[in-house]
PDB file of N, CA and C in Angstrom:
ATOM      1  N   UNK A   1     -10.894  -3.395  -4.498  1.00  0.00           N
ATOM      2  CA  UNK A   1      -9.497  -3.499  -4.801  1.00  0.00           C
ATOM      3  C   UNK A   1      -9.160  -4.884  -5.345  1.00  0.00           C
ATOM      4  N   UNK A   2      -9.480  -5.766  -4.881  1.00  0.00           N
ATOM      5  CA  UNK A   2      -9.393  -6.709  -5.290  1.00  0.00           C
ATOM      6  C   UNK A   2      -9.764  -7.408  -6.825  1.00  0.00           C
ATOM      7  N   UNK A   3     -10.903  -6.731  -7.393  1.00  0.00           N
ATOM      8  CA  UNK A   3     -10.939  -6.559  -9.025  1.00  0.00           C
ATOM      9  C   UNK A   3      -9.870  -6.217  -9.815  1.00  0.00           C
ATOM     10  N   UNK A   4      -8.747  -5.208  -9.321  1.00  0.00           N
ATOM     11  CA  UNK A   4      -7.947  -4.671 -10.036  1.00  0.00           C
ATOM     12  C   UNK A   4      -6.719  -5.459  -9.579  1.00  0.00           C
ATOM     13  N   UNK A   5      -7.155  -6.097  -8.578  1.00  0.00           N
ATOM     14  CA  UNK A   5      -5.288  -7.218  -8.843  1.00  0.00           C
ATOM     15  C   UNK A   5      -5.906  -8.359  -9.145  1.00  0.00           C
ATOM     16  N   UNK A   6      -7.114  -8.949  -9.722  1.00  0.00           N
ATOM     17  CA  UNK A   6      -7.625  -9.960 -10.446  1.00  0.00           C
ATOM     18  C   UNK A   6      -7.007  -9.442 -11.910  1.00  0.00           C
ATOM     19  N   UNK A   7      -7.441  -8.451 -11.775  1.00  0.00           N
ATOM     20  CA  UNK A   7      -7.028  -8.356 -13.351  1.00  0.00           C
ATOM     21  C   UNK A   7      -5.332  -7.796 -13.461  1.00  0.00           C
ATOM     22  N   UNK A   8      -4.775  -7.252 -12.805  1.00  0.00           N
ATOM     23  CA  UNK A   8      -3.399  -7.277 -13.052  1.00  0.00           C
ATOM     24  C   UNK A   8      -2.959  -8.780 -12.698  1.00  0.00           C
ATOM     25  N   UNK A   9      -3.303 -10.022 -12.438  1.00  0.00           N
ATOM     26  CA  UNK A   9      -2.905 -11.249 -12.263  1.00  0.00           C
ATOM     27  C   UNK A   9      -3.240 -11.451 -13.828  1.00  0.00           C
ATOM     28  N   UNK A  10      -4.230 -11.900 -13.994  1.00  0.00           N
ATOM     29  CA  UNK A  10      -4.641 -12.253 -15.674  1.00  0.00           C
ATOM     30  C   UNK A  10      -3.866 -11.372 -16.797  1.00  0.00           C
ATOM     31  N   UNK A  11      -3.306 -10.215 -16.528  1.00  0.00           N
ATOM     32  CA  UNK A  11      -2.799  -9.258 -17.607  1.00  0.00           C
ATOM     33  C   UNK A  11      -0.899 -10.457 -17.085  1.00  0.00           C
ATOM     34  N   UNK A  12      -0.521 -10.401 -16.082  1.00  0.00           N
ATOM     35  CA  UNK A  12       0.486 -10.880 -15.916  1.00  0.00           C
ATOM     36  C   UNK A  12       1.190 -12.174 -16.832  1.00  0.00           C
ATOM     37  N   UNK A  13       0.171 -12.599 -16.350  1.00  0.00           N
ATOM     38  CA  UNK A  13      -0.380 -14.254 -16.962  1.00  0.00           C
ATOM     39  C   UNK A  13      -0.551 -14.550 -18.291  1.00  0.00           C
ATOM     40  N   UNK A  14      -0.712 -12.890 -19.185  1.00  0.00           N
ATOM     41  CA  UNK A  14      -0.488 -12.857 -20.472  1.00  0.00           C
ATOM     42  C   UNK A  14      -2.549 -13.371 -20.912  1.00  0.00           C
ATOM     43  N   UNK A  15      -3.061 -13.198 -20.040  1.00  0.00           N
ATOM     44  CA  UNK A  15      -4.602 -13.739 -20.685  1.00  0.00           C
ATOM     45  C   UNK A  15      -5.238 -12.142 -20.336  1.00  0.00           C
ATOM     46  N   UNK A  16      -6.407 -12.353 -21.504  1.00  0.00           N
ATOM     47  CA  UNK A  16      -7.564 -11.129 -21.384  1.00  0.00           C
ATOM     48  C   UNK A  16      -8.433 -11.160 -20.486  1.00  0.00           C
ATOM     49  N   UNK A  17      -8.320  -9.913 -20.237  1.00  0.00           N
ATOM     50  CA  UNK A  17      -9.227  -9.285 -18.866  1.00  0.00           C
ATOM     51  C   UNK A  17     -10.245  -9.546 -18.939  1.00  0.00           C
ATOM     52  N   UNK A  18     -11.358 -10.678 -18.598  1.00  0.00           N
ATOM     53  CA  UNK A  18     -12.410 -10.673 -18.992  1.00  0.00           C
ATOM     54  C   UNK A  18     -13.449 -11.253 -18.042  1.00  0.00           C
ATOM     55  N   UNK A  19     -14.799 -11.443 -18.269  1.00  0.00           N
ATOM     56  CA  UNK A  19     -15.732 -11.341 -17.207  1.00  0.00           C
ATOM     57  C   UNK A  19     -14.941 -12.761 -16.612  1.00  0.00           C
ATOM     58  N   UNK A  20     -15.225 -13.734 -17.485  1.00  0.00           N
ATOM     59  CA  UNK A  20     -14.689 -15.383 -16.873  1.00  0.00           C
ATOM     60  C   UNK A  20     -13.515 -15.210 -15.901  1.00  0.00           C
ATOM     61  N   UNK A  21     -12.784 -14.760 -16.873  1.00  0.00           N
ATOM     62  CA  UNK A  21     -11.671 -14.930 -16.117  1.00  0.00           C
ATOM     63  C   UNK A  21     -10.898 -14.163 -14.878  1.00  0.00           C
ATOM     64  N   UNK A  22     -11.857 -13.292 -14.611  1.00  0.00           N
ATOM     65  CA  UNK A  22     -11.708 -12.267 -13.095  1.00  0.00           C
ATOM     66  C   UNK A  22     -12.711 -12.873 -12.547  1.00  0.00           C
ATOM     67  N   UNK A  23     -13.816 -13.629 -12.707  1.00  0.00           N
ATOM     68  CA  UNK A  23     -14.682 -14.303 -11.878  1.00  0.00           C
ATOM     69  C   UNK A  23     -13.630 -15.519 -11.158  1.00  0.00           C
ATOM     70  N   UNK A  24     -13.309 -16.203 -12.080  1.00  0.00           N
ATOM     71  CA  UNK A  24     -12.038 -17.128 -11.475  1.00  0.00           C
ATOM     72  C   UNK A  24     -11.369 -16.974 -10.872  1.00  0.00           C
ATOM     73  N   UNK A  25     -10.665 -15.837 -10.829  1.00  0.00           N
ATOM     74  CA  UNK A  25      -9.259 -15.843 -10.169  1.00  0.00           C
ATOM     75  C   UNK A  25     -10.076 -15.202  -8.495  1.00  0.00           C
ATOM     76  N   UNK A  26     -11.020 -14.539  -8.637  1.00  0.00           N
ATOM     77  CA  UNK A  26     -11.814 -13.952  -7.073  1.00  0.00           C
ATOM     78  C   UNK A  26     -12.680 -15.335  -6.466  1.00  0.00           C
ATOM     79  N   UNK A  27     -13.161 -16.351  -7.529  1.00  0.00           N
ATOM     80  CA  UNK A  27     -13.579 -17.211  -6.346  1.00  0.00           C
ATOM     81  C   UNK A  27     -12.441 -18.101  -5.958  1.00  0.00           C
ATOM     82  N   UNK A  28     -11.348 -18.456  -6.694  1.00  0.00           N
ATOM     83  CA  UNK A  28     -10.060 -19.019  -6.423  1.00  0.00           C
ATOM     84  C   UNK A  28      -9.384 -18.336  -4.730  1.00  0.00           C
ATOM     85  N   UNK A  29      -9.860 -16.990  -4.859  1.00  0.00           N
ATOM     86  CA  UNK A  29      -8.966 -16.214  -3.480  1.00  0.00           C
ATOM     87  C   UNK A  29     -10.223 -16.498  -2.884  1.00  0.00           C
ATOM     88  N   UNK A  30     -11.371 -17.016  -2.765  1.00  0.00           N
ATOM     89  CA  UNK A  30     -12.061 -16.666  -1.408  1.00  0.00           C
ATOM     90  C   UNK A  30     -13.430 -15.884  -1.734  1.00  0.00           C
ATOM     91  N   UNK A  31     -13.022 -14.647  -2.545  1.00  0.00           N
ATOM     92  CA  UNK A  31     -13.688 -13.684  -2.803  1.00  0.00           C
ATOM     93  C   UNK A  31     -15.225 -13.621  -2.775  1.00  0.00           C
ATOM     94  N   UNK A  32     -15.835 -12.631  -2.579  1.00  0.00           N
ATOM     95  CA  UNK A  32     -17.588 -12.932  -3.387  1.00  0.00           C
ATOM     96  C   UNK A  32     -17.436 -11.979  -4.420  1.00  0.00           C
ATOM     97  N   UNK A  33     -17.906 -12.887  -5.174  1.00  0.00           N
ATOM     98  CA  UNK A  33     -17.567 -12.404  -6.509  1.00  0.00           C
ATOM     99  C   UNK A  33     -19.217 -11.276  -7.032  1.00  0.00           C
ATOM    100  N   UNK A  34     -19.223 -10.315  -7.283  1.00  0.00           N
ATOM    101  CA  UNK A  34     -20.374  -9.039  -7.774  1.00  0.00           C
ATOM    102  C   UNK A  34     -20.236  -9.007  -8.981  1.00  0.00           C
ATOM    103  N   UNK A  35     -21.151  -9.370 -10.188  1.00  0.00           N
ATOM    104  CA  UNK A  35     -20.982  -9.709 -11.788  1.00  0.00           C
ATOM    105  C   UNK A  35     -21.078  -8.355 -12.073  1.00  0.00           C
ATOM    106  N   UNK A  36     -21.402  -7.277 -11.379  1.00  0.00           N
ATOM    107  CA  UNK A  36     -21.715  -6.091 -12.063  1.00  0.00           C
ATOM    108  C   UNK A  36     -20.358  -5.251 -11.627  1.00  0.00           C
ATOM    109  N   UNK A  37     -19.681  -5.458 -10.947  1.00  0.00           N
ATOM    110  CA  UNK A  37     -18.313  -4.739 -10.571  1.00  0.00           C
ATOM    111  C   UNK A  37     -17.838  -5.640 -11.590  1.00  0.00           C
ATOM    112  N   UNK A  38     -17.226  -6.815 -12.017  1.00  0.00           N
ATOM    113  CA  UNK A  38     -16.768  -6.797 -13.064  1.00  0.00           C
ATOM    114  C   UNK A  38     -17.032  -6.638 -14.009  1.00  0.00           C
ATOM    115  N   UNK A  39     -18.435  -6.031 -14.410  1.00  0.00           N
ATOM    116  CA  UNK A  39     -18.280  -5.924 -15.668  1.00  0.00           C
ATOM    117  C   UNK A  39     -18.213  -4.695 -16.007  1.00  0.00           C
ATOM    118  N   UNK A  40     -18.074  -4.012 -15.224  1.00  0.00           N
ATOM    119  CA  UNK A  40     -17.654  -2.446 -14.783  1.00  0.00           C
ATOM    120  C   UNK A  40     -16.330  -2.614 -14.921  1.00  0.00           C
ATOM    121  N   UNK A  41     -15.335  -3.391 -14.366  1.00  0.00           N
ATOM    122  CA  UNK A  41     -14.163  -3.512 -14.598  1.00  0.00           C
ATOM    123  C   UNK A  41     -13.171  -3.667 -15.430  1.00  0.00           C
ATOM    124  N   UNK A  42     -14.100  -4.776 -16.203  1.00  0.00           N
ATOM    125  CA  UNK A  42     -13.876  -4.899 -18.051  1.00  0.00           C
ATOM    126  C   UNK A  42     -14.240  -4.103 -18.682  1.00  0.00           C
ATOM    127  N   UNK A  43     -15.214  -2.931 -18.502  1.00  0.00           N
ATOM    128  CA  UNK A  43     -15.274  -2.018 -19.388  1.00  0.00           C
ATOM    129  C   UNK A  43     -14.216  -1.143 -19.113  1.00  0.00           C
ATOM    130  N   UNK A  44     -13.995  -0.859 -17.868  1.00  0.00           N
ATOM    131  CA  UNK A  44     -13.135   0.638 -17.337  1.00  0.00           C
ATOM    132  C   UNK A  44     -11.826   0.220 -18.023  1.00  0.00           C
ATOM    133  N   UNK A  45     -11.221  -1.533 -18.580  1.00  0.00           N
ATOM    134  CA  UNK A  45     -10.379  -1.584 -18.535  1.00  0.00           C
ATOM    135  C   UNK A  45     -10.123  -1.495 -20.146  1.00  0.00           C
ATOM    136  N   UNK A  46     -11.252  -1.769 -20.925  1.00  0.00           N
ATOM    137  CA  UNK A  46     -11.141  -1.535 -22.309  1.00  0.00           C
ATOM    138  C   UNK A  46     -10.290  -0.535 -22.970  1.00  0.00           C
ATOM    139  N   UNK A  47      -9.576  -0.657 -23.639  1.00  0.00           N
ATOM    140  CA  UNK A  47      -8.761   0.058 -24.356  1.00  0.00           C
ATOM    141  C   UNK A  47      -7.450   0.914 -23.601  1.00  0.00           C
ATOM    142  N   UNK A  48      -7.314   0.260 -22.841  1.00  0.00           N
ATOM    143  CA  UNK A  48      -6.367   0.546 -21.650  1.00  0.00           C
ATOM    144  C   UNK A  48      -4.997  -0.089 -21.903  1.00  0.00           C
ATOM    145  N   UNK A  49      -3.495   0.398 -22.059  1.00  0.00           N
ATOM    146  CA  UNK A  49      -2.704  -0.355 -22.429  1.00  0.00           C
ATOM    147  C   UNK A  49      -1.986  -0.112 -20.506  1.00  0.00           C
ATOM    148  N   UNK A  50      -2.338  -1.655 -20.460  1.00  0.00           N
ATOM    149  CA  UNK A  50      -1.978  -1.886 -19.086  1.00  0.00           C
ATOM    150  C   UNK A  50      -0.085  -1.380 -18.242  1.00  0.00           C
ATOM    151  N   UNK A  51       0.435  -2.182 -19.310  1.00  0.00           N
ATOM    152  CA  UNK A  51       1.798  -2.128 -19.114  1.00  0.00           C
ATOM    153  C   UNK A  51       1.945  -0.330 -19.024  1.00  0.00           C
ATOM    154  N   UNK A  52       1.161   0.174 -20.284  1.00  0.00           N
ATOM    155  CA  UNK A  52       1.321   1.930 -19.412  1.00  0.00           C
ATOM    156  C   UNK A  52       1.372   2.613 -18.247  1.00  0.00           C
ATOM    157  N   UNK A  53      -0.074   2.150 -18.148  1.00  0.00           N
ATOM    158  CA  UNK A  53      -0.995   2.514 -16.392  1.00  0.00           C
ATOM    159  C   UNK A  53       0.259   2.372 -15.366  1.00  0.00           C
ATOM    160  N   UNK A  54       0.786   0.687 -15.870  1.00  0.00           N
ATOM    161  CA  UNK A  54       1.495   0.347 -14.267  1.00  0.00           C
ATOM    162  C   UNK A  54       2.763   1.366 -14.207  1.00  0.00           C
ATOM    163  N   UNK A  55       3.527   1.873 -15.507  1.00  0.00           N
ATOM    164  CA  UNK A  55       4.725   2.752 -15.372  1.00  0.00           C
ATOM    165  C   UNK A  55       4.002   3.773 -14.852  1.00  0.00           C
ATOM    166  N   UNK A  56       3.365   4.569 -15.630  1.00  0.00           N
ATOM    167  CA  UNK A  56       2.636   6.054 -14.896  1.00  0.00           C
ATOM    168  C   UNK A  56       2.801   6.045 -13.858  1.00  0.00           C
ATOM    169  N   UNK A  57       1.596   4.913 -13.124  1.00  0.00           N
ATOM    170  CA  UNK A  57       1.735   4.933 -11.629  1.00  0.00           C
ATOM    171  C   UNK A  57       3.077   4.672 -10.768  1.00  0.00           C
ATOM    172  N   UNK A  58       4.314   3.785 -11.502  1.00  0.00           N
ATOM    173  CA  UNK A  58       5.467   3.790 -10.552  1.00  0.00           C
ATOM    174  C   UNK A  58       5.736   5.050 -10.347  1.00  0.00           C
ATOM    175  N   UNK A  59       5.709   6.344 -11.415  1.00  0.00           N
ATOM    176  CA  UNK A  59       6.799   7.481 -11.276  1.00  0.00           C
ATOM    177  C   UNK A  59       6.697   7.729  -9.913  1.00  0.00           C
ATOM    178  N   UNK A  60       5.325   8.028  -9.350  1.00  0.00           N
ATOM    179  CA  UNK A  60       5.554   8.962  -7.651  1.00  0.00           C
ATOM    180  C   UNK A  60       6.235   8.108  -6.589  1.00  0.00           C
ATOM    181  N   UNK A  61       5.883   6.300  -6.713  1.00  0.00           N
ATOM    182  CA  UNK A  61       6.658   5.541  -5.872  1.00  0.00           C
ATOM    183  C   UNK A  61       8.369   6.302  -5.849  1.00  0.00           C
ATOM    184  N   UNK A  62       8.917   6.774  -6.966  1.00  0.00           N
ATOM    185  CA  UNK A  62      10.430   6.801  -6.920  1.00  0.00           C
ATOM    186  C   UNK A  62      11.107   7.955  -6.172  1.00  0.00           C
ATOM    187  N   UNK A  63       9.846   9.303  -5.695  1.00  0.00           N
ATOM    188  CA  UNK A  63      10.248  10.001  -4.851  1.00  0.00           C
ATOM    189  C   UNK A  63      10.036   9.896  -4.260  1.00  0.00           C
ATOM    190  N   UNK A  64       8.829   8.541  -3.124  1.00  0.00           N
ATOM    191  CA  UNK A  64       8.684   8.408  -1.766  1.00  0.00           C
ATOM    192  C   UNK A  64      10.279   8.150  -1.158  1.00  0.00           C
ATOM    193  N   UNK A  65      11.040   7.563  -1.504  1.00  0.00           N
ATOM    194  CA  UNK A  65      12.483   7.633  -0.631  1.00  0.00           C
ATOM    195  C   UNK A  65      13.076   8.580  -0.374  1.00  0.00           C
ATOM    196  N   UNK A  66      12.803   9.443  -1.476  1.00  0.00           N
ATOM    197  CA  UNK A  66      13.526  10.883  -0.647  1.00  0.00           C
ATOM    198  C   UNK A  66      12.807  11.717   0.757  1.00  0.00           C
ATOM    199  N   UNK A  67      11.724  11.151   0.812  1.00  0.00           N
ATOM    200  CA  UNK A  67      11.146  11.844   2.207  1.00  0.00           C
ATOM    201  C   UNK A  67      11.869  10.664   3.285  1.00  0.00           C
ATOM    202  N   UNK A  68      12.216   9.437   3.179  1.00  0.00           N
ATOM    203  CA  UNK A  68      12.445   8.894   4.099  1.00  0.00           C
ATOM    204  C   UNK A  68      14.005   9.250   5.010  1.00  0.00           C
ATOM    205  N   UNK A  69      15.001  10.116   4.758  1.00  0.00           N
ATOM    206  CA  UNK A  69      15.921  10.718   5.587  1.00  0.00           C
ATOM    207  C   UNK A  69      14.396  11.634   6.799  1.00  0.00           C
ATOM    208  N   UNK A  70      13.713  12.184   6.168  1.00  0.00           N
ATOM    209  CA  UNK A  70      12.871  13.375   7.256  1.00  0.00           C
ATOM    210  C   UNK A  70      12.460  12.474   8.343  1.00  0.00           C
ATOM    211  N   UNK A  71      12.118  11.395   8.000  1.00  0.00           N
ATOM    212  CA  UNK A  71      11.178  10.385   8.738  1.00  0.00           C
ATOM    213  C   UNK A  71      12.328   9.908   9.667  1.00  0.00           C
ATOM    214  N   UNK A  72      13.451   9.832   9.515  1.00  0.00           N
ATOM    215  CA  UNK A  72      14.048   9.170  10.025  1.00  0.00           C
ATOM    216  C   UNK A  72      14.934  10.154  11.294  1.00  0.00           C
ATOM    217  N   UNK A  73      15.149  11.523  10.638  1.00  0.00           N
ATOM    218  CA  UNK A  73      15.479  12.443  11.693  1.00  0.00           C
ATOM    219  C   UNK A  73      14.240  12.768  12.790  1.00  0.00           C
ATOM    220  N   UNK A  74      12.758  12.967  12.230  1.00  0.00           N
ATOM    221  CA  UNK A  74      12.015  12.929  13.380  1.00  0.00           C
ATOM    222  C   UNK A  74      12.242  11.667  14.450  1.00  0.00           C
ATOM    223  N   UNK A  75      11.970  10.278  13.703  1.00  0.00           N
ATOM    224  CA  UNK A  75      12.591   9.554  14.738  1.00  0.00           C
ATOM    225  C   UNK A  75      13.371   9.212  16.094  1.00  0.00           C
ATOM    226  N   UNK A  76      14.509  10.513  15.060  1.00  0.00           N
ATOM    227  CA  UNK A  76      15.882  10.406  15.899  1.00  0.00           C
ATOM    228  C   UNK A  76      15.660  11.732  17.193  1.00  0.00           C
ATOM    229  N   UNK A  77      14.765  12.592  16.909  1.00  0.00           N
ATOM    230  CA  UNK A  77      13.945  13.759  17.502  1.00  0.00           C
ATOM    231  C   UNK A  77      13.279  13.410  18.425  1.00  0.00           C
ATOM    232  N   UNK A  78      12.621  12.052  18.465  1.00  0.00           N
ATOM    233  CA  UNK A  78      11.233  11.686  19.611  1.00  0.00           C
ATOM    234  C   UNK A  78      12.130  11.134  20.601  1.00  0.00           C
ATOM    235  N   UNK A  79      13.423   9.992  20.039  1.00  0.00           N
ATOM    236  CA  UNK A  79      13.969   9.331  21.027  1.00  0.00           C
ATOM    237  C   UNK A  79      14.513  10.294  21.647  1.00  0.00           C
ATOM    238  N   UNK A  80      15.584  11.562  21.383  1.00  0.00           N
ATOM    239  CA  UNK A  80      15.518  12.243  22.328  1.00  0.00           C
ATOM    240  C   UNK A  80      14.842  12.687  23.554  1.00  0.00           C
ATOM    241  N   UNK A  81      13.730  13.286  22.743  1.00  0.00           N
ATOM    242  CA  UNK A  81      13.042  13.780  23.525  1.00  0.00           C
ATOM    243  C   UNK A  81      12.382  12.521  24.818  1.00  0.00           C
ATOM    244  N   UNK A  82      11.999  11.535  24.210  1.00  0.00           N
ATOM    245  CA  UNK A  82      11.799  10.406  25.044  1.00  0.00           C
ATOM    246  C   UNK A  82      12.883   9.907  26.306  1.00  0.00           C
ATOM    247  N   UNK A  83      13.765  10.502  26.024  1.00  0.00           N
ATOM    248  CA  UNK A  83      15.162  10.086  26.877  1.00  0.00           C
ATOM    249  C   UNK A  83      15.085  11.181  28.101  1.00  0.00           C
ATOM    250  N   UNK A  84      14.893  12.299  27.239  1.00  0.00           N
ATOM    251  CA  UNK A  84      15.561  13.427  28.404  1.00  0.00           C
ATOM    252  C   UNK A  84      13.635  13.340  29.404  1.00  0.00           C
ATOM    253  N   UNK A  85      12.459  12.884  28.729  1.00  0.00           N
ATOM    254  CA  UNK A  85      11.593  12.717  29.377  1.00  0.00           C
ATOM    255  C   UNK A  85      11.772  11.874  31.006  1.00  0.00           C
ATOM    256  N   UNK A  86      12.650  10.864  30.399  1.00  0.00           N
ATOM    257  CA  UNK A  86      13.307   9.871  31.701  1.00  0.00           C
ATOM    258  C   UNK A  86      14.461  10.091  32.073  1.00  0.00           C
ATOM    259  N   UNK A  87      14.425  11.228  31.682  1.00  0.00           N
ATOM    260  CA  UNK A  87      15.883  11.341  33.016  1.00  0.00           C
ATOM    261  C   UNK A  87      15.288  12.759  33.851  1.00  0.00           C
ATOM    262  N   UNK A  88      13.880  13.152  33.643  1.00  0.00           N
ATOM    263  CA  UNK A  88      13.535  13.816  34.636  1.00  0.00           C
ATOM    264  C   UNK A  88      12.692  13.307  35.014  1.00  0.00           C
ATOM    265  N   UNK A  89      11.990  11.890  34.577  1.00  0.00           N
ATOM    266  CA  UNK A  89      11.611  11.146  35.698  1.00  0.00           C
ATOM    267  C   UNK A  89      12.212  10.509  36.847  1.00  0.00           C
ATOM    268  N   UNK A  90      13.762  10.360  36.191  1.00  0.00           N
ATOM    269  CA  UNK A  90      14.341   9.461  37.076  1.00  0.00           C
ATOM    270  C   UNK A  90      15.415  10.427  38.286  1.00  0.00           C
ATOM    271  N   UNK A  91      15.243  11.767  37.826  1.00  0.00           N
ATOM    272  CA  UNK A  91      16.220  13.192  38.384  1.00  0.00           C
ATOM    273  C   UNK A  91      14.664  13.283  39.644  1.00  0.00           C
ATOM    274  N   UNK A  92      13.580  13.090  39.209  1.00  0.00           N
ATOM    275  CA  UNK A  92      12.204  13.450  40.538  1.00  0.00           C
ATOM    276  C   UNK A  92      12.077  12.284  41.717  1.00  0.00           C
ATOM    277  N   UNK A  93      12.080  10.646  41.154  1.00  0.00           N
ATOM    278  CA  UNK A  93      12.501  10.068  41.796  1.00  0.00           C
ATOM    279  C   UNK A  93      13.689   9.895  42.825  1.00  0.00           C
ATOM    280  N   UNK A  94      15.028  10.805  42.446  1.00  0.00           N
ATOM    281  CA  UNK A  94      16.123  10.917  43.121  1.00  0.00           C
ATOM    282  C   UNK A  94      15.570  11.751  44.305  1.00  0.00           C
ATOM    283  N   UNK A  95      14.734  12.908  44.097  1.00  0.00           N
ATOM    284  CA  UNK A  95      14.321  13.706  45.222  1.00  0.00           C
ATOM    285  C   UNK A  95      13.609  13.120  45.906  1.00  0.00           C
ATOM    286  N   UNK A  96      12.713  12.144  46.291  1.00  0.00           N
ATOM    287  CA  UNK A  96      12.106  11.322  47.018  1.00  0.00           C
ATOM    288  C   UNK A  96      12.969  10.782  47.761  1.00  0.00           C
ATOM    289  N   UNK A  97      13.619  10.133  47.268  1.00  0.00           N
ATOM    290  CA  UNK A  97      15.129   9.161  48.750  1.00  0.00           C
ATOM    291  C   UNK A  97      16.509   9.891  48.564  1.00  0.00           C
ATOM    292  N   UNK A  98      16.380  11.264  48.245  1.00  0.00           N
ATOM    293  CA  UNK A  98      17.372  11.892  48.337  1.00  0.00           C
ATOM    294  C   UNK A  98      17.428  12.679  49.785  1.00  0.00           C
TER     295      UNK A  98
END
């Protein structure tokens, strides 16, 4: 993963995707850098109009929010259920010093 936000940094940055310059930016982070994943990388990325790729890929981000009301009623579903869990813990405890 980290190959492919080397090179979306360098595409950012307005410079070409290239062996040098994804070697750089991965020993800059830390990285160990594998000459044969990038150069796998520079090829995969050849003829690739980047700024495309990245729209394509936003479209599905823009319907993850509509699942988030569901997520949020289960939520509201567990705390229930979590509640009425303790109030028959706390209704069994009453029978002990009741």
């Amino acid at each position: 993963m980290e190959y492919v936000y080397a090179s979306l940094v360098l595409h950012a940055a307005g410079k070409k995707v290239d062996d040098a310059g994804l070697a750089n930016i991965l020993k800059a982070a830390g990285a160990q850098v594998d000459e044969s994943r990038i150069k796998a990388m520079v090829a995969a990325l050849e003829g690739v109009n980047i700024d495309e790729a990245i729209k394509s890929a936003a479209v599905p981000a823009v319907a993850a929010p509509a699942a988030a009301p569901a997520k949020a009623e289960k939520k509201k579903e567990e705390k229930v259920e979590e509640e009425k869990k303790e109030e028959e813990a706390l209704a069994g405890l009453g029978a002990l010093f009741g």
